[in-house]
C-alpha atoms as a PDB file:
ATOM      1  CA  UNK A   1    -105.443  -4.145  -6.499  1.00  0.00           C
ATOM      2  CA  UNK A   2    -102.936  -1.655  -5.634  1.00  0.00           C
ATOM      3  CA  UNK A   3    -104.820   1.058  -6.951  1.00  0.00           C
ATOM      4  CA  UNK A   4    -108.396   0.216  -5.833  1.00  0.00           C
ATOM      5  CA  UNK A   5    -106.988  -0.017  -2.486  1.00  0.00           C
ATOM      6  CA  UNK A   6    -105.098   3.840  -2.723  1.00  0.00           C
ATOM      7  CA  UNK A   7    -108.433   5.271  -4.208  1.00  0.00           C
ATOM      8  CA  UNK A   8    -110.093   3.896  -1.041  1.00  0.00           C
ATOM      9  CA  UNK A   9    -107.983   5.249   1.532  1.00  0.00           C
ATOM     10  CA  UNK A  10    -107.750   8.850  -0.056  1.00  0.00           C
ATOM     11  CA  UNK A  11    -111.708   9.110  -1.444  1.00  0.00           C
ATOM     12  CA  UNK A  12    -113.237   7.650   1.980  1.00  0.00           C
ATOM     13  CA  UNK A  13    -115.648  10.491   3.525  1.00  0.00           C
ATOM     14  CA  UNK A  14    -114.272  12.881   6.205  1.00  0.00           C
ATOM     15  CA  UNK A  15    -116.009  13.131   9.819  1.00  0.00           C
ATOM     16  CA  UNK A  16    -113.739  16.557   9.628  1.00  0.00           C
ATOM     17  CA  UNK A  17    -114.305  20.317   7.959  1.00  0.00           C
ATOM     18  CA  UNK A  18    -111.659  20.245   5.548  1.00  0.00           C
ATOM     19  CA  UNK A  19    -113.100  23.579   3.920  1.00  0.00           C
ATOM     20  CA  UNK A  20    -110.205  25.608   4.843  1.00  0.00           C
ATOM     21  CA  UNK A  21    -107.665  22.669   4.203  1.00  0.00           C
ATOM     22  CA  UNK A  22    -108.588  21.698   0.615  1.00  0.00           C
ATOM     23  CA  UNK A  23    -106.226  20.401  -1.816  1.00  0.00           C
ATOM     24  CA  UNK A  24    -104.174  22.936  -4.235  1.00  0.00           C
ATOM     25  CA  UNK A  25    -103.007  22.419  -7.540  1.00  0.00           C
ATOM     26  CA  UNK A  26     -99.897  20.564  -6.138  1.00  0.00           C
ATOM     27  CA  UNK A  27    -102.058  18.285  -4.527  1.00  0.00           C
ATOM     28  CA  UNK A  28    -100.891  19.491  -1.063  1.00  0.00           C
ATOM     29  CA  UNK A  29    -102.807  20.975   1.216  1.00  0.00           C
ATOM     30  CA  UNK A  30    -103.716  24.514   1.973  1.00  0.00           C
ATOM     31  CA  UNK A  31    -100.439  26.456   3.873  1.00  0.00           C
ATOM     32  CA  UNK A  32    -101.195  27.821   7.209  1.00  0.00           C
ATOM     33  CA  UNK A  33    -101.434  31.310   7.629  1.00  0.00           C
ATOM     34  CA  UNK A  34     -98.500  33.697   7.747  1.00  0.00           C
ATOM     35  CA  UNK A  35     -97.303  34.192  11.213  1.00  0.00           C
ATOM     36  CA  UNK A  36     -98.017  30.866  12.563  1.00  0.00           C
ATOM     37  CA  UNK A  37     -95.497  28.252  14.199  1.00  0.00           C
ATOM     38  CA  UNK A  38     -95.752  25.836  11.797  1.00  0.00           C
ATOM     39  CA  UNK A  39     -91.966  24.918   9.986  1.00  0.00           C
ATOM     40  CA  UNK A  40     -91.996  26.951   6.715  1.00  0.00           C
ATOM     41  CA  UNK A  41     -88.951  25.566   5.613  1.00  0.00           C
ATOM     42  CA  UNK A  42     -90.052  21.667   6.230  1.00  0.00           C
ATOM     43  CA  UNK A  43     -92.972  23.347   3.852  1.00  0.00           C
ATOM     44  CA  UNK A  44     -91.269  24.491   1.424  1.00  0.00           C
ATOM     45  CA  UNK A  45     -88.776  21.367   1.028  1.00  0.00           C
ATOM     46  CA  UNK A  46     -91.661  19.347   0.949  1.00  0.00           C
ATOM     47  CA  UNK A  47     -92.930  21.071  -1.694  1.00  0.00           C
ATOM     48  CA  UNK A  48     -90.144  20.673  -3.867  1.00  0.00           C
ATOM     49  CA  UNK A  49     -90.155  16.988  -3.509  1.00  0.00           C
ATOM     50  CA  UNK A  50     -93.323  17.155  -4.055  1.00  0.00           C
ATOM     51  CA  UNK A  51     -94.486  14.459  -6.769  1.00  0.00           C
ATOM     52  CA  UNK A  52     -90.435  13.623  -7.381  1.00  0.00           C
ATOM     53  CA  UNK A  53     -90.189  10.061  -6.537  1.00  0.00           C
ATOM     54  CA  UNK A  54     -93.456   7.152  -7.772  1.00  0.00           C
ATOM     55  CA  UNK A  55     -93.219   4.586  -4.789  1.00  0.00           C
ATOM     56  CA  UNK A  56     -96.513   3.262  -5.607  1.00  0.00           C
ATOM     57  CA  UNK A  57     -95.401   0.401  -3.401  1.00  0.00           C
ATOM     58  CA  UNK A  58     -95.977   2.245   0.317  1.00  0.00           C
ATOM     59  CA  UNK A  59     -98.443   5.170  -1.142  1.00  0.00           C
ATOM     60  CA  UNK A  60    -101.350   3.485   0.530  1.00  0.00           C
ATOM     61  CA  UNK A  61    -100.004   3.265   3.940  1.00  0.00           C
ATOM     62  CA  UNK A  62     -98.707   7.011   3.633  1.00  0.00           C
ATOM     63  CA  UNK A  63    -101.701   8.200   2.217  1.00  0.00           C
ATOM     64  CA  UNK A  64    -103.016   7.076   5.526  1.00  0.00           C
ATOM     65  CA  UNK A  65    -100.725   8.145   7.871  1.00  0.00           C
ATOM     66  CA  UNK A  66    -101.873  12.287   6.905  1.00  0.00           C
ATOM     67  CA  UNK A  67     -98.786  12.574   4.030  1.00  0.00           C
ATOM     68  CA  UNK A  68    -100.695  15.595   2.917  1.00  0.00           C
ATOM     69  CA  UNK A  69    -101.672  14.519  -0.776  1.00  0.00           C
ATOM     70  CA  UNK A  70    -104.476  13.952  -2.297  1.00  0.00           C
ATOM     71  CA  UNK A  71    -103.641  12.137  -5.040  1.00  0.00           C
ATOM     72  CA  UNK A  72    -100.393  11.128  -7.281  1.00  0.00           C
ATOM     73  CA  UNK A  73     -97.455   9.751  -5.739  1.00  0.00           C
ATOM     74  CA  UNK A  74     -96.056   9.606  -2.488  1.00  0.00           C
ATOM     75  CA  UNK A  75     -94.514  12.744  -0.315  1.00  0.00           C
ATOM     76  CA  UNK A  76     -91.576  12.382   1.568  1.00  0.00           C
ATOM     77  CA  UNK A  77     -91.487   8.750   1.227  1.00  0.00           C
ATOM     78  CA  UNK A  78     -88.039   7.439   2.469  1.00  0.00           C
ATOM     79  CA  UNK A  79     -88.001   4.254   0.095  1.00  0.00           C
ATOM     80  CA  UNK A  80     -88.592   0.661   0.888  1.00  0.00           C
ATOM     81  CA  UNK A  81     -86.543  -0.040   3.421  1.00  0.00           C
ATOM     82  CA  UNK A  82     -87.944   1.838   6.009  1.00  0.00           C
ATOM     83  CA  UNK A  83     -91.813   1.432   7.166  1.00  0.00           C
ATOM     84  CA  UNK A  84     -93.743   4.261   8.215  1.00  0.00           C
ATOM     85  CA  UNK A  85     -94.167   4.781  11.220  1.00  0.00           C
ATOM     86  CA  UNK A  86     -96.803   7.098  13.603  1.00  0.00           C
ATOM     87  CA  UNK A  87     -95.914   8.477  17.004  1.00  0.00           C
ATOM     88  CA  UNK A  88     -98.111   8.700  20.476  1.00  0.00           C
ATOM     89  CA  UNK A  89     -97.594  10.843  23.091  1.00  0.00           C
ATOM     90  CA  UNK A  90     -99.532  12.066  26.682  1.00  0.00           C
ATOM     91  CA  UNK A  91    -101.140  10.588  29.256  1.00  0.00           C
ATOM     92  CA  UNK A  92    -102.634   7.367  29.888  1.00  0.00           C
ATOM     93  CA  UNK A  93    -105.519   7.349  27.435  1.00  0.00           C
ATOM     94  CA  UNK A  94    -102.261   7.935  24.787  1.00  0.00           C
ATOM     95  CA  UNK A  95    -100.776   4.775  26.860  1.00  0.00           C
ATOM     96  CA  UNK A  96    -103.756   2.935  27.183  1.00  0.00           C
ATOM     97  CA  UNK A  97    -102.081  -0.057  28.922  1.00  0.00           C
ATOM     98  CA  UNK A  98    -103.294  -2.507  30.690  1.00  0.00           C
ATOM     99  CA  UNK A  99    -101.466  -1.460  33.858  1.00  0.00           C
ATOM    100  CA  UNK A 100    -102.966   2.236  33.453  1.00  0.00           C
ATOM    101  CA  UNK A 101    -106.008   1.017  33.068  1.00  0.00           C
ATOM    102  CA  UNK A 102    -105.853  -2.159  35.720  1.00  0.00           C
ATOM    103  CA  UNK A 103    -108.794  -0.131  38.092  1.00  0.00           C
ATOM    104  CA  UNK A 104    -110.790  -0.722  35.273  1.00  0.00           C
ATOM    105  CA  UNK A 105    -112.372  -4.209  35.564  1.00  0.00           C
ATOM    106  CA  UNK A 106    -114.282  -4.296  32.150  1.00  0.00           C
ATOM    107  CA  UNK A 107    -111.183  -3.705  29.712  1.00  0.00           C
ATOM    108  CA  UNK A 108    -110.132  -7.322  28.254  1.00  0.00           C
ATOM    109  CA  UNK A 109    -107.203  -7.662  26.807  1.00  0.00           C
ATOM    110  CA  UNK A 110    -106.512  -7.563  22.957  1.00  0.00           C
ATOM    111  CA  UNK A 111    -107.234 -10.732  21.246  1.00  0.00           C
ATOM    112  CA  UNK A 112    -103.809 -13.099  21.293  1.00  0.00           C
ATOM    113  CA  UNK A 113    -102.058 -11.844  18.226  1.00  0.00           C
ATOM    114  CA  UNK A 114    -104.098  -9.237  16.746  1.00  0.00           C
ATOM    115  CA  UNK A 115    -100.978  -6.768  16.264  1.00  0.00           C
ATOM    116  CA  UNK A 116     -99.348  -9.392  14.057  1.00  0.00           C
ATOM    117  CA  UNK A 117     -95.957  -9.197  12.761  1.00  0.00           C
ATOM    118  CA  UNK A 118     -95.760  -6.391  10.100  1.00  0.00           C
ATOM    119  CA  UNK A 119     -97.209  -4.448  13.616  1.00  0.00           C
ATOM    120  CA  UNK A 120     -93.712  -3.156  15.153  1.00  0.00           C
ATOM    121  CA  UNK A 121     -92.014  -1.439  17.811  1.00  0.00           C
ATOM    122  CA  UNK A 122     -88.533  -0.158  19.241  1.00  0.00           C
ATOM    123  CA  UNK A 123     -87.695  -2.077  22.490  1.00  0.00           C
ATOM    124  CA  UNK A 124     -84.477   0.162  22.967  1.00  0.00           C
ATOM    125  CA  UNK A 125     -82.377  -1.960  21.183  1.00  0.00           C
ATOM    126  CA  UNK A 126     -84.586  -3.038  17.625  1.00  0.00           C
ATOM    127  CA  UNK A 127     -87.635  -2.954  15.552  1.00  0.00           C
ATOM    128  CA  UNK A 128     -89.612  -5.704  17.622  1.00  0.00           C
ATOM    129  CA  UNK A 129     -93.246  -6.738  17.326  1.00  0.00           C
ATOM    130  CA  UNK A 130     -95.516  -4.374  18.719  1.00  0.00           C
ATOM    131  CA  UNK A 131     -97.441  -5.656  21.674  1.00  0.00           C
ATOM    132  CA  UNK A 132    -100.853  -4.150  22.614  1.00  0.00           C
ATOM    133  CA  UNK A 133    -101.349  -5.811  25.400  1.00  0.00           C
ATOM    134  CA  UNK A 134     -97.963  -4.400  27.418  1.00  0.00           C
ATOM    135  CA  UNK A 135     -97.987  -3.081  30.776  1.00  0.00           C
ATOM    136  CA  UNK A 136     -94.664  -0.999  30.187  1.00  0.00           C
ATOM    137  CA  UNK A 137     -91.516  -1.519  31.682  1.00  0.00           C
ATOM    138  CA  UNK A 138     -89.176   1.771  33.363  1.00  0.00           C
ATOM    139  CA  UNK A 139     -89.330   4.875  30.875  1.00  0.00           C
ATOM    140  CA  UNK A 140     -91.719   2.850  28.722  1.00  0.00           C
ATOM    141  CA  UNK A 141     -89.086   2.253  26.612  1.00  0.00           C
ATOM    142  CA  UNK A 142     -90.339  -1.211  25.489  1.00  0.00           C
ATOM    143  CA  UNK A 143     -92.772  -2.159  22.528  1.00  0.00           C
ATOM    144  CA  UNK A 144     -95.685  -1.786  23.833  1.00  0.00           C
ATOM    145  CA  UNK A 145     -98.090   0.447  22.247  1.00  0.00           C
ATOM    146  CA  UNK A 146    -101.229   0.332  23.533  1.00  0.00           C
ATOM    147  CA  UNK A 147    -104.910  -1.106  22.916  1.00  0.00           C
ATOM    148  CA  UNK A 148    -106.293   1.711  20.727  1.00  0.00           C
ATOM    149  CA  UNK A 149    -103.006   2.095  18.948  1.00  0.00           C
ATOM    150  CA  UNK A 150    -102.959  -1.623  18.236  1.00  0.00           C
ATOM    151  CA  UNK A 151    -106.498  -1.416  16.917  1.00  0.00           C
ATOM    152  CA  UNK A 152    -105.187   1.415  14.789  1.00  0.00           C
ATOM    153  CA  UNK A 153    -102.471  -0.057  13.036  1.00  0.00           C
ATOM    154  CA  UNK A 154    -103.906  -3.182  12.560  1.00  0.00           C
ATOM    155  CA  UNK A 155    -106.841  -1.146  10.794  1.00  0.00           C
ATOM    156  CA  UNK A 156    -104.035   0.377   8.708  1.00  0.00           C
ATOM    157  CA  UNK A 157    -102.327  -2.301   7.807  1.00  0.00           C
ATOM    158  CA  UNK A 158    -105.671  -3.955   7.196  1.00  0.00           C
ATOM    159  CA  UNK A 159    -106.067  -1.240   4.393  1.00  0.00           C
ATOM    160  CA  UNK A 160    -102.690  -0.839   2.774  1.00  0.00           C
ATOM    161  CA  UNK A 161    -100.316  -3.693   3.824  1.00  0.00           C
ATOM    162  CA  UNK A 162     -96.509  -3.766   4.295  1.00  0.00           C
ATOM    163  CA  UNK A 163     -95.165  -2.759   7.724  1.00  0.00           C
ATOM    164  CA  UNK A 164     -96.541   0.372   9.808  1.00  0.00           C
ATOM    165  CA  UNK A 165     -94.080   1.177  13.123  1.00  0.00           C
ATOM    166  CA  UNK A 166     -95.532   2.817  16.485  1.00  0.00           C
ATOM    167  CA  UNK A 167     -93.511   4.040  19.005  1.00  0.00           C
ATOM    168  CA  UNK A 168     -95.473   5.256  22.594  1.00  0.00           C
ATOM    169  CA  UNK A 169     -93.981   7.458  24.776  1.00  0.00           C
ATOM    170  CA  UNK A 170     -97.084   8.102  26.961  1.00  0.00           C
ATOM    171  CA  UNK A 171     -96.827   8.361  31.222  1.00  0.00           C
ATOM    172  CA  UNK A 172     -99.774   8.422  32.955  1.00  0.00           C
ATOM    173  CA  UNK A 173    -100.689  11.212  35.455  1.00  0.00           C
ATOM    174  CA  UNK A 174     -98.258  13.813  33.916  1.00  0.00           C
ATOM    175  CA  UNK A 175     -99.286  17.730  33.239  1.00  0.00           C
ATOM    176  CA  UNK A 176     -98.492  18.932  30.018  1.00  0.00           C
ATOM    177  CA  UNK A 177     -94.710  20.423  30.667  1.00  0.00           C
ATOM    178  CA  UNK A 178     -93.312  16.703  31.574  1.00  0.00           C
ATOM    179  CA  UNK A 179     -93.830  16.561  27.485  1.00  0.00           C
ATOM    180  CA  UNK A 180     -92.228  19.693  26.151  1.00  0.00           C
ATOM    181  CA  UNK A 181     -88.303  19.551  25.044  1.00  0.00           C
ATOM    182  CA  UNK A 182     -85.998  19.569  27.943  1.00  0.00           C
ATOM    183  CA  UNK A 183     -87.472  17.378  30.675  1.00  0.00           C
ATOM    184  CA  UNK A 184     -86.627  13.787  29.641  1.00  0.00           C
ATOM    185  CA  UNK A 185     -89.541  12.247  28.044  1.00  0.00           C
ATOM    186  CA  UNK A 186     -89.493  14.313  24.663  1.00  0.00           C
ATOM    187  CA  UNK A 187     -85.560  13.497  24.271  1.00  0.00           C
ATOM    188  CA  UNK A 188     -86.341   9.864  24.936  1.00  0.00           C
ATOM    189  CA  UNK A 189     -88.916   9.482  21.786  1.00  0.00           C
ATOM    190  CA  UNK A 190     -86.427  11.657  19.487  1.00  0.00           C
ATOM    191  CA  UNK A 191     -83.760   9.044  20.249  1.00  0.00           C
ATOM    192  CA  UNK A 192     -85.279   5.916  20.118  1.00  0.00           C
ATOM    193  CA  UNK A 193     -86.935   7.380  16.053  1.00  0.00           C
ATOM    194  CA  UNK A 194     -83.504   7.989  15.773  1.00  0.00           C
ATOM    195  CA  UNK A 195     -81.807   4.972  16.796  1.00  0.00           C
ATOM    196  CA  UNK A 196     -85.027   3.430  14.642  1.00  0.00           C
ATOM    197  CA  UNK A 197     -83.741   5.374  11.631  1.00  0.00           C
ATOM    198  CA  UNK A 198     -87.584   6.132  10.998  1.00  0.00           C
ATOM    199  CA  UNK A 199     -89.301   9.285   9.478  1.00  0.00           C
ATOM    200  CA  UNK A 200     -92.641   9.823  11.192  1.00  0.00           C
ATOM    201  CA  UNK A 201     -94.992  10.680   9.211  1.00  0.00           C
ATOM    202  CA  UNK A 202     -97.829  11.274  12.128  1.00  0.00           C
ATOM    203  CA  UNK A 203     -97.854  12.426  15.226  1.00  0.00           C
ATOM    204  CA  UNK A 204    -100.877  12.032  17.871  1.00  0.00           C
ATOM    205  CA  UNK A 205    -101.417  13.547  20.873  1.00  0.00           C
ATOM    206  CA  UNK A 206    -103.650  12.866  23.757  1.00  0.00           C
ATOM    207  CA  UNK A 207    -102.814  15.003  27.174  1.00  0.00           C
ATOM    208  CA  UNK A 208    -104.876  17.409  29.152  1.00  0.00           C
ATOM    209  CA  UNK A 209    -106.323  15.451  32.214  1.00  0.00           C
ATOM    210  CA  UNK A 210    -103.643  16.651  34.542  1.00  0.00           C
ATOM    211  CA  UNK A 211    -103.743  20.660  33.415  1.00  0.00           C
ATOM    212  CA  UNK A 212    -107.512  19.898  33.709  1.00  0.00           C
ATOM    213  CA  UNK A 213    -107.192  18.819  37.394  1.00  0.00           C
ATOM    214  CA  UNK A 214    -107.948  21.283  40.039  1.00  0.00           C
ATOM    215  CA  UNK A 215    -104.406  20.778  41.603  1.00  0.00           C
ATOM    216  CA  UNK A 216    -103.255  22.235  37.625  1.00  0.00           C
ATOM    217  CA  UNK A 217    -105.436  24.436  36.829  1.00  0.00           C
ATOM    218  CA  UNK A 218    -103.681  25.318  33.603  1.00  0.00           C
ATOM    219  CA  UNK A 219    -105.293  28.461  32.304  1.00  0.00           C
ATOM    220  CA  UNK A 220    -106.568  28.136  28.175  1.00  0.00           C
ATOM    221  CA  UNK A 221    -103.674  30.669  27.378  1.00  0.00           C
ATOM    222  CA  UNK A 222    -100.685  28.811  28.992  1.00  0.00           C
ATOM    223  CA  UNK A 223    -101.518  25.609  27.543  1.00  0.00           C
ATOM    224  CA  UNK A 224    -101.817  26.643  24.408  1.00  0.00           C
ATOM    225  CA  UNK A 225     -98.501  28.068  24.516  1.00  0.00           C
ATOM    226  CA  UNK A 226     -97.342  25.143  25.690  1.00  0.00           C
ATOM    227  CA  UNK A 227     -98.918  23.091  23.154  1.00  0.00           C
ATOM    228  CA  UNK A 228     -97.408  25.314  20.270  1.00  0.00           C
ATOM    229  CA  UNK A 229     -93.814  24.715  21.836  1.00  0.00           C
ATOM    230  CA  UNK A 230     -94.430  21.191  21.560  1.00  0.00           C
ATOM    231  CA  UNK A 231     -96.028  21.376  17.572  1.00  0.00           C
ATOM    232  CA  UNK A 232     -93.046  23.603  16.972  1.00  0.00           C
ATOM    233  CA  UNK A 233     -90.433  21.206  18.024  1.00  0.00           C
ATOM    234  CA  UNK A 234     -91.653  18.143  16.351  1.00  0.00           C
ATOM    235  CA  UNK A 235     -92.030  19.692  13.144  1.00  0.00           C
ATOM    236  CA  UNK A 236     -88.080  20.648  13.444  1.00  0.00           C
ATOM    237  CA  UNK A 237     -87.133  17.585  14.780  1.00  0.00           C
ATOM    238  CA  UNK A 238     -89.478  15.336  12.003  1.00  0.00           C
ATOM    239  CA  UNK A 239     -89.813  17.196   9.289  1.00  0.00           C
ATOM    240  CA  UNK A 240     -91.457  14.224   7.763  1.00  0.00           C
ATOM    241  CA  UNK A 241     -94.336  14.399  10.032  1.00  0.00           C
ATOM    242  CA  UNK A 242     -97.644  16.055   8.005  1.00  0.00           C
ATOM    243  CA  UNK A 243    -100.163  15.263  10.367  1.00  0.00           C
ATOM    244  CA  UNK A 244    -100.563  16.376  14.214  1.00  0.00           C
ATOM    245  CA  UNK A 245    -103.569  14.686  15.400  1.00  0.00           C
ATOM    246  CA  UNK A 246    -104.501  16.216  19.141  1.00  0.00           C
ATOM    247  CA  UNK A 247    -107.503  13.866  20.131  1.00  0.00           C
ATOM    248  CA  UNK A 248    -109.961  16.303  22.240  1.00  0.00           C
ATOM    249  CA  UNK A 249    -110.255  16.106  26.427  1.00  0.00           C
ATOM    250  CA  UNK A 250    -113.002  14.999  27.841  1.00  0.00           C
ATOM    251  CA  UNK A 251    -115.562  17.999  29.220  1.00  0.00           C
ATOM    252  CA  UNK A 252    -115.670  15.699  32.129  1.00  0.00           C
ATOM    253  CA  UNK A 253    -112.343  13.872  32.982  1.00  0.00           C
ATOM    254  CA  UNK A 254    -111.732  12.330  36.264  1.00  0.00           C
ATOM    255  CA  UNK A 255    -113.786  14.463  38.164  1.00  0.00           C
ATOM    256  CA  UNK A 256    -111.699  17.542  37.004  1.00  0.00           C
ATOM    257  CA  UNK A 257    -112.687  20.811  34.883  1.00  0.00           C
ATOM    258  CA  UNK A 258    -110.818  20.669  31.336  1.00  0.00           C
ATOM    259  CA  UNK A 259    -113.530  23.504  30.092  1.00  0.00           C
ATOM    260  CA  UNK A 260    -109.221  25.784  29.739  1.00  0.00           C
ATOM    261  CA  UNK A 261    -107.431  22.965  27.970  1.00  0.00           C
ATOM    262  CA  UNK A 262    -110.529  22.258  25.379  1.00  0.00           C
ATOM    263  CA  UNK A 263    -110.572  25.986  24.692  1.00  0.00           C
ATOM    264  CA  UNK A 264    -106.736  25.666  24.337  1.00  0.00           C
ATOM    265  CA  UNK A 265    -107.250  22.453  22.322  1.00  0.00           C
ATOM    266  CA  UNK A 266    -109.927  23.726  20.052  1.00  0.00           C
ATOM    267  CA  UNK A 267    -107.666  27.337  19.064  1.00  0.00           C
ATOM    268  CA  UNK A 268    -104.555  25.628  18.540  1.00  0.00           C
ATOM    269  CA  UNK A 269    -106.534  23.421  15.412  1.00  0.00           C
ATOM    270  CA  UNK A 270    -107.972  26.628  14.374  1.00  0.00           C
ATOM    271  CA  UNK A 271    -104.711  28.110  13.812  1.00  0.00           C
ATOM    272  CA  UNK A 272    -102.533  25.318  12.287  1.00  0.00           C
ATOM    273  CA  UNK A 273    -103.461  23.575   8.719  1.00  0.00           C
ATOM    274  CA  UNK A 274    -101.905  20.372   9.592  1.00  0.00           C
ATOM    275  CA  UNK A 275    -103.576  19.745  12.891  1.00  0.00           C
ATOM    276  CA  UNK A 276    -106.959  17.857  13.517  1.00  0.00           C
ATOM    277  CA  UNK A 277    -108.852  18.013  16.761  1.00  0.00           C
ATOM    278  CA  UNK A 278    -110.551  14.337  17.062  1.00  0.00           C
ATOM    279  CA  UNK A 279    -113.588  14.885  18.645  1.00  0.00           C
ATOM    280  CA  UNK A 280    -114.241  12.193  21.318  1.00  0.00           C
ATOM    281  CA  UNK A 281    -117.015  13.776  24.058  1.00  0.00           C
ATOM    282  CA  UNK A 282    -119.945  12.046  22.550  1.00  0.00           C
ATOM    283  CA  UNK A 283    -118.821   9.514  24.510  1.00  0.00           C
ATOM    284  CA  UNK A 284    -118.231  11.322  27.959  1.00  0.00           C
ATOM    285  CA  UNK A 285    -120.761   9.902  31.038  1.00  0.00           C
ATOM    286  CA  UNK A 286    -121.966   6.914  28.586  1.00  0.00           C
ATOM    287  CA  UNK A 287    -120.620   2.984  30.745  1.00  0.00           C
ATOM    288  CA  UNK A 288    -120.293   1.645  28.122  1.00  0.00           C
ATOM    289  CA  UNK A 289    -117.542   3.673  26.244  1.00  0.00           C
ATOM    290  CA  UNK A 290    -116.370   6.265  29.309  1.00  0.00           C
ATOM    291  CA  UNK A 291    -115.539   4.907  32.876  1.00  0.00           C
ATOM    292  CA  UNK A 292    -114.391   8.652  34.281  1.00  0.00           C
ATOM    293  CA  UNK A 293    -111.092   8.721  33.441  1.00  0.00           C
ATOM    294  CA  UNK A 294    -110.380   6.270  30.766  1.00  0.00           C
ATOM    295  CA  UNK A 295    -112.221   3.920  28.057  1.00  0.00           C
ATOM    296  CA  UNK A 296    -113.472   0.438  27.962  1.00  0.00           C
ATOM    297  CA  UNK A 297    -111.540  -1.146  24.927  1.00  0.00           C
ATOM    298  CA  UNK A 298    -114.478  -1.639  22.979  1.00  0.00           C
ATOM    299  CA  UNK A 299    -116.869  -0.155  22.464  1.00  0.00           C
ATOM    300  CA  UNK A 300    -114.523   3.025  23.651  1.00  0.00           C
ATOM    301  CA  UNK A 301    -111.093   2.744  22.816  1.00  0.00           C
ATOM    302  CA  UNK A 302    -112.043   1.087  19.197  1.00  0.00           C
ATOM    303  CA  UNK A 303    -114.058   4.522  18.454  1.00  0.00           C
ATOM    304  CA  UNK A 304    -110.806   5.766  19.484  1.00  0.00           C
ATOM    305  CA  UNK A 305    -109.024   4.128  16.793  1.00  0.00           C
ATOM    306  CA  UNK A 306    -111.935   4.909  14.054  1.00  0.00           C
ATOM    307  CA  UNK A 307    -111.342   8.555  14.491  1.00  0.00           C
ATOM    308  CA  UNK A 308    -107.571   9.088  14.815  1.00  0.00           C
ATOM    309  CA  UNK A 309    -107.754   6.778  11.524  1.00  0.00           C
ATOM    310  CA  UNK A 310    -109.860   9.465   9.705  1.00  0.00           C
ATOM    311  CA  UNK A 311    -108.373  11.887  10.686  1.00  0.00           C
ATOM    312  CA  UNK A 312    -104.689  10.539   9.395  1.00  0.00           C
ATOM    313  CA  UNK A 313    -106.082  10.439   5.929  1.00  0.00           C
END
């Protein structure tokens, strides 16, 4: 069953090019070039693990959360007792709460228990159940995750059982620097993974509305730097993290010009092997998936969750 259920998760067609990203004789994934800010060291010890440990147990679930193998055992794994766990970050399409998203009239609620109880959280204090359908509380420093994130792990978990932990750090209405090390919010997620005792294994970001804005008018060259500081310091901070999912702004977001951060967006994929750009403006100006700023639940947010699942594997 096991196995059926691995071969799945790791054969399934991409929606992505992978052509510069394809599999070596290690079974990771290409390098990224010389010169670029990804954590050569948090390479290279990966690479010596690599294939050291058969926990045949959790491969699925890693496998899906972007662990950078394509076949064989698991990377990095950190053993049974500890699930794996993705992290969120941005603004409020990375929130996705029902309090974000209260001006929007035709986004329901998550069906009563969907995010089940192998679906967790960190409330501040302990692993908790996750809870999709949370408003947030203060710094956001309860369990709630989301809609599209609870979607997304119960997808996962659908796929590969055992446990899967989400943490959310996302604020709504905040330009990209509120993220970066040093201003509160970025600390706040590296202590609560740490208080967790979790090693990420994904990391997905969704941010840009703000530097989009015309009162931000973030230029394509400062957010990418930006953007790279971030990348930079969650690789040192998580070296267990081998995927960086950066789902794409909408070309027409809140009434705002994002035609800098996309640019920004699209180059910083281009240069780094273990990011993915998730392509989401199909959907931009169509009712029933965009409402301007944010997403119905379904059929938007669930696309959402389709996507940032490919793009994990």
């Amino acid at each position: 069953m096991m196995t059926r259920i691995v071969h799945r998760l790791i054969q399934r067609p991409k929606r992505f090019d992978e052509s510069s990203r394809s599999p070596d004789s290690t079974g990771l994934k290409s390098l990224p070039k010389e010169g670029s800010s990804f954590a050569w060291q948090n390479i290279r010890n990966r690479a010596e693990r690599m294939f050291s440990e058969h926990q045949f147990s959790t491969l699925a679930i890693y496998s899906a959360l972007g662990i950078m193998c394509s076949c064989g055992p698991a990377v990095d794994s950190p053993g049974d007792n500890v699930p794996p766990s993705l992290l969120i970050n941005g603004q409020s399409n990375a929130l996705a709460s029902v309090l974000m998203l209260k001006t929007d009239k035709n986004i329901p609620h998550l069906p009563n228990g969907i995010e089940g109880q192998d679906l967790l959280s960190w409330d501040g204090d302990a692993l908790v159940q996750a809870d999709g359908n949370g408003v947030g509380k203060g710094q956001y420093i309860g369990p709630e995750i989301g809609l599209w994130a609870a979607h997304l792990g119960r997808q996962l978990l659908d796929d590969a059982g055992g446990e899967l932990v989400i943490i959310n750090r996302a604020v709504g209405g905040r330009s990209i620097s509120y993220f970066l090390p040093g201003k509160g919010n970025y600390e706040l997620m590296r202590d609560h993974v740490q208080a967790a005792g979790l090693e990420p294994k994904a990391y997905v970001w969704s941010q840009g509305e703000n530097d989009g804005a015309s009162g931000e008018a973030t230029s394509s060259d400062e957010y990418l730097a930006r953007l790279c500081e971030l990348h930079g310091a969650v690789l040192g901070d998580y070296p267990t993290i081998g995927r960086f999912v950066v789902v794409g702004t909408s070309s027409a977001t809140c009434g705002g010009d994002s035609s800098e951060v996309r640019d920004a967006q699209q180059r910083f994929a281009d240069a780094h092997a273990d990011v993915v750009l998730v392509d989401v403006d199909d959907m931009t100006g169509d009712p029933l998936y965009h409402t301007g700023c944010h997403y119905t639940y379904t059929p938007g947010y669930t696309t959402w969750a389709d996507r940032i699942q490919e793009a994990l594997q």
